[in-house]
Structure formats: C-alpha cells, structure tokens
Protein backbone atom coordinates (compact mmCIF):
# COMPACT_ATOMS: atom_id res chain seq x y z
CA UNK A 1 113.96 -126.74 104.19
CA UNK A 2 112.47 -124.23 106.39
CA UNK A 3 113.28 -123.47 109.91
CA UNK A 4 112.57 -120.68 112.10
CA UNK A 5 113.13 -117.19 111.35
CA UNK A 6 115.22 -115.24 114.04
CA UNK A 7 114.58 -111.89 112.68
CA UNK A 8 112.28 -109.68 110.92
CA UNK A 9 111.46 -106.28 110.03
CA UNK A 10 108.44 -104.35 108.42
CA UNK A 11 109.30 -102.50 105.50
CA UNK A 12 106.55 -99.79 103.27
CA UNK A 13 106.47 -100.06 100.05
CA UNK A 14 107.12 -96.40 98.57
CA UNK A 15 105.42 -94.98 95.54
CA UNK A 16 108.92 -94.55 93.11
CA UNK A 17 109.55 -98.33 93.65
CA UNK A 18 106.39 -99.41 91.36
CA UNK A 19 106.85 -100.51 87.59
CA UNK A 20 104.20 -99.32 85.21
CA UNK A 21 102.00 -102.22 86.20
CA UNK A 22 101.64 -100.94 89.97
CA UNK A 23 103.14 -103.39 91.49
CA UNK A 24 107.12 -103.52 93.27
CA UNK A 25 109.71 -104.05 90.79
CA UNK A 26 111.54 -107.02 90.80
CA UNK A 27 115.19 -105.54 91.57
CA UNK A 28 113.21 -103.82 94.31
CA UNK A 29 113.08 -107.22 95.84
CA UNK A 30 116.94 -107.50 96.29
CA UNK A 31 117.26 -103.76 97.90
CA UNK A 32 114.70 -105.09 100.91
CA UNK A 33 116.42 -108.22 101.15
CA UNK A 34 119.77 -106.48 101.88
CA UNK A 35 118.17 -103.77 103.93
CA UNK A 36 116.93 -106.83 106.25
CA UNK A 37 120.37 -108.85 106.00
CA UNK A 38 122.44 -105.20 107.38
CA UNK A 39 119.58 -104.50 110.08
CA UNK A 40 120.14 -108.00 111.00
CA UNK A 41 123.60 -107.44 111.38
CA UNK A 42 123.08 -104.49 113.33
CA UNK A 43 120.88 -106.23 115.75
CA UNK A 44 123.36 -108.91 116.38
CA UNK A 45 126.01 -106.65 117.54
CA UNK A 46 128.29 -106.39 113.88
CA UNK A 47 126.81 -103.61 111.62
CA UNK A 48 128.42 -103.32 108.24
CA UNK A 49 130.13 -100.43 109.59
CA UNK A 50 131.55 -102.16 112.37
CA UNK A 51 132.82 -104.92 110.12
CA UNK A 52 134.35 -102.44 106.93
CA UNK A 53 136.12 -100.85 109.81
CA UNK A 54 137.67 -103.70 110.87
CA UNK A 55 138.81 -104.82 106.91
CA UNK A 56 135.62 -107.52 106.89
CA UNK A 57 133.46 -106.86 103.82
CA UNK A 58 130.61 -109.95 103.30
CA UNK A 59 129.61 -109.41 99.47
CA UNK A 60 126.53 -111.40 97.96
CA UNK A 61 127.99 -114.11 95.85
CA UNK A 62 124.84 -116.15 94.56
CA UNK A 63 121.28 -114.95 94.75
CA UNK A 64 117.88 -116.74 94.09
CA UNK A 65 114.52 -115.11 94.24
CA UNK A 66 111.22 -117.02 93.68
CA UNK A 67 108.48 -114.64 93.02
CA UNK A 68 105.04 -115.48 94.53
CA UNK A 69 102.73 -112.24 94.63
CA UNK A 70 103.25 -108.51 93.91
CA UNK A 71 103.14 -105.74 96.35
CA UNK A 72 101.34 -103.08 95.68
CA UNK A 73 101.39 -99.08 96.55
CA UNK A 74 100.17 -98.76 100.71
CA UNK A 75 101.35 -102.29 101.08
CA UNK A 76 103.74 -102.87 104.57
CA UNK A 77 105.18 -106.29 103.91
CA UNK A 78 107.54 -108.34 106.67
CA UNK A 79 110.70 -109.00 105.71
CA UNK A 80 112.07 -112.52 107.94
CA UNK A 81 115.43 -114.64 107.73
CA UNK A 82 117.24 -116.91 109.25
CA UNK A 83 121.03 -117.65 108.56
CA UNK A 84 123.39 -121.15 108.62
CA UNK A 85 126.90 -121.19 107.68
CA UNK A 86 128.17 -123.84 104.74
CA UNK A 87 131.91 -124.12 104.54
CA UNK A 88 132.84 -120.63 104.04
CA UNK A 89 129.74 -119.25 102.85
CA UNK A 90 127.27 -117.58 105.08
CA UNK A 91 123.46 -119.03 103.71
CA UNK A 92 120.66 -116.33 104.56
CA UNK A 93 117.10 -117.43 103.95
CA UNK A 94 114.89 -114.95 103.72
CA UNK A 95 111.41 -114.43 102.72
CA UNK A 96 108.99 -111.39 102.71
CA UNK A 97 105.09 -111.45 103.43
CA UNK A 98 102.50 -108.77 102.97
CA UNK A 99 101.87 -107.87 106.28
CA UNK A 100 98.02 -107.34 105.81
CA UNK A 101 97.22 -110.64 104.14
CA UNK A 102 100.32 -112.66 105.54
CA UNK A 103 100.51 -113.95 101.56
CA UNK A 104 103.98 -114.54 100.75
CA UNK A 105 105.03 -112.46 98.13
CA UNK A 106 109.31 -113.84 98.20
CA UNK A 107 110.96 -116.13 99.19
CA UNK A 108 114.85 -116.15 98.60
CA UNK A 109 118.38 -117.73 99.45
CA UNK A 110 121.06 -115.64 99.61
CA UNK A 111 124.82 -116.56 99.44
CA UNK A 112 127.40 -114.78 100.75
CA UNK A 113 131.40 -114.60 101.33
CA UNK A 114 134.11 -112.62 103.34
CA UNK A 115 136.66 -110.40 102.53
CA UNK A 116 139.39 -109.29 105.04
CA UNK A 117 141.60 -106.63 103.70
CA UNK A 118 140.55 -107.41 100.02
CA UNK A 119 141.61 -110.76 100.17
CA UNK A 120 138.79 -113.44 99.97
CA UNK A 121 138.72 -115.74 103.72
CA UNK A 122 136.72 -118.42 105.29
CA UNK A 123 134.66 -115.63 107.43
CA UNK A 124 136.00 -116.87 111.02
CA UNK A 125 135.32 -113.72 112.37
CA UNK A 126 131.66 -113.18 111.07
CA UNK A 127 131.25 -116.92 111.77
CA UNK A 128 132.63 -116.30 115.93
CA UNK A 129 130.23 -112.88 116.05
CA UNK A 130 126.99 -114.91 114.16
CA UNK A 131 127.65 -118.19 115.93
CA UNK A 132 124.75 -117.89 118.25
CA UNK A 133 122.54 -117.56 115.00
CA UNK A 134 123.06 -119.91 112.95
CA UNK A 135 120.55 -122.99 112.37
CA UNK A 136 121.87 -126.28 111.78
C-alpha cells in the first residue's frame, strides 16, 4: 500500500558506515531510518526532546526492512515517510532512494508505541500533535 510521502530528507553516506564489501551496512539502515522518523518529529512541531520532557517516550516495537540495492561510499540517498496511526501504534513507512539514480535501495515499516511516565499508553497525545499527518 503506498501513499504519499509527507517528508523527506537527504542523508551522505559516510566512509566508517561501509562493511568490507563497500557497500552500507545493514544496521546502518535502521540508524537513517530513525534519524528521518526524529527530524520528522522535529518538523512537525514535537521533537523527541519536547516529548521526553513532557514523560512521552515513542520506542520502536516491530521493525521490517526489505533490502533492494546497496549504497555505496559518495552516495547521498533520500530518506521519505509517511505515517498512519493503527489502534495504539503509530505505523511509519519509510523508504530510502539513492538520490543520483532515484533506485530504491529500502523500503521499511516501522512500528511504534508510547510511553508516558514509564507506563505503556494509547499515544493520545502524539496522536492530537501528529493528527494532521496521518494517512488513512
């Protein structure tokens, strides 16, 4: 199911995140994917700091990566998502293309949950700040 991505960012890939094959590592993959979910965040008005502060942690409960191409050192890629809410569980999909070809090289669904205070919630106050978001 694919629907339009609301945000993106270009991210480098950087020398000391290559395997011994040259290309990205795979738990690489997972690092950009957050770094796009918290700029996200930022650019819809709730940066992680914003919500810790306030006793809202969203932790990563399920996440699954489907591997297309390898980036390689000098490669910018684009990292895209776009987010819907299922019960309590906030549903980002994401994906990440190599900017000079436009080849996908991810694509990925990531599940995650709220905490408020330590104590595991339905996310009403992520789901009030993200409402304008979300794709249904």
């Amino acid at each position: 199911m694919m629907k339009d991505y609301i945000f993106s960012t270009e991210i480098a890939v950087r020398d000391y995140e290559l395997d011994c094959q040259g290309i990205v590592n795979n738990a690489n993959y997972q690092h950009y994917l957050e770094h796009t979910r918290h700029l996200f965040c930022e650019w819809a008005g709730f940066s992680f700091k914003d919500m810790h502060e306030q006793g809202i942690d969203p932790v990563v409960n399920r996440i699954e990566i489907d591997y297309k191409i390898p980036l390689r050192s000098g490669d910018v890629m684009e990292s895209k998502l776009w987010v819907e809410m299922k019960g309590p569980r906030f549903i980002f999909h994401q994906a990440i293309f190599n900017k000079a070809t436009d080849a996908q090289a991810i694509n990925a669904v990531v599940s995650c949950v709220c905490t408020k205070d330590g104590k595991l919630t339905r996310g009403e106050e992520l789901a009030q700040a993200f409402n304008d978001f979300f794709q249904k």
